[in-house]
C-alpha atoms as a PDB file:
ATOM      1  CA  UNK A   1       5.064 -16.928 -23.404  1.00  0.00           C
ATOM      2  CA  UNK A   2       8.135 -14.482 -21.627  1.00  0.00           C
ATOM      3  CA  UNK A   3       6.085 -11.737 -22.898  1.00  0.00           C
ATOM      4  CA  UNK A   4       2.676 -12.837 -21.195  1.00  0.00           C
ATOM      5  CA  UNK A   5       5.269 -13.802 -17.974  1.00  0.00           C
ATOM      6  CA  UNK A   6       6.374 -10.763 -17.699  1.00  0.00           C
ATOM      7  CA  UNK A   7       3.222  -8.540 -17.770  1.00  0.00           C
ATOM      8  CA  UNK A   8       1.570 -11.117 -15.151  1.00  0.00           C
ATOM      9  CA  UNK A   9       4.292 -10.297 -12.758  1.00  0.00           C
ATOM     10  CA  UNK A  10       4.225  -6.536 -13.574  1.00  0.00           C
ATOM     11  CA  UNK A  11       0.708  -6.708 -12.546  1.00  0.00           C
ATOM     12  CA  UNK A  12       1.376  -8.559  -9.409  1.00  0.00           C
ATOM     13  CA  UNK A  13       4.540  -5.960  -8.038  1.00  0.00           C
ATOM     14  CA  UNK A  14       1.982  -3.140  -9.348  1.00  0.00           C
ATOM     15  CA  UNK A  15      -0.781  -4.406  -7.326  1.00  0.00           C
ATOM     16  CA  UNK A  16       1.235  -5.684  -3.990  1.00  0.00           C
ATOM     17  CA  UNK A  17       2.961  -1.910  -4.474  1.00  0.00           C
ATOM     18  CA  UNK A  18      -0.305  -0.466  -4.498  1.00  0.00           C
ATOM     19  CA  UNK A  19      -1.426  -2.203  -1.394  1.00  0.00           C
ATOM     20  CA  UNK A  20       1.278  -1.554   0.326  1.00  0.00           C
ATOM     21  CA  UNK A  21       1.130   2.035   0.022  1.00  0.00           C
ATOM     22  CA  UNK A  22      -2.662   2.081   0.658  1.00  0.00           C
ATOM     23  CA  UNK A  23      -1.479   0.393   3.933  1.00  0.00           C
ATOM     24  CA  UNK A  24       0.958   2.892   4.630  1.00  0.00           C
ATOM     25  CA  UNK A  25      -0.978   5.567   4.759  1.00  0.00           C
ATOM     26  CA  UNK A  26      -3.868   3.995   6.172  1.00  0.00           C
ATOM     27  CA  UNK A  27      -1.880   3.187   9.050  1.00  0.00           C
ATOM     28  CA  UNK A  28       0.222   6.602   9.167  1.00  0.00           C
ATOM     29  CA  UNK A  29      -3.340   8.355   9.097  1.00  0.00           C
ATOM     30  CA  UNK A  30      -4.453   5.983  12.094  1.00  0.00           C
ATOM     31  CA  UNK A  31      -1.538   6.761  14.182  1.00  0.00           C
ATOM     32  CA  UNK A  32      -2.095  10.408  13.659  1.00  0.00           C
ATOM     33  CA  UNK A  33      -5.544  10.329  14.735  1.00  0.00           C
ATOM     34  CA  UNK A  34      -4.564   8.410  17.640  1.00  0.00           C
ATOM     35  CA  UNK A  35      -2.136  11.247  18.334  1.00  0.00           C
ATOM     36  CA  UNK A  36      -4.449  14.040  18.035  1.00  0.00           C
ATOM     37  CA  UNK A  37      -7.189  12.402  20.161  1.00  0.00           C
ATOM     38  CA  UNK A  38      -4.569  11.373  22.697  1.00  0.00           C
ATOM     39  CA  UNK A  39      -3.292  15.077  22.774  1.00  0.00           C
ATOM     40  CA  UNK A  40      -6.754  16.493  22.946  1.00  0.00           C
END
């Protein structure tokens, strides 16, 4: 039971860490297009 806990909530952080970083850089590579367009 702890054992089958614990690798469900490892999954969860892994996969709410993984979206957030998709986010991240989704959103970093928006606001540098936005910058380059604005700038051009």
């Amino acid at each position: 039971m702890g054992a089958s806990h614990f690798c469900k909530s490892t999954n969860l952080e892994f996969f709410m860490g993984n979206f957030l970083l998709k986010l991240g850089v989704t959103f970093g590579f928006i606001t540098q297009s936005k910058e380059l367009l604005g700038s051009v």
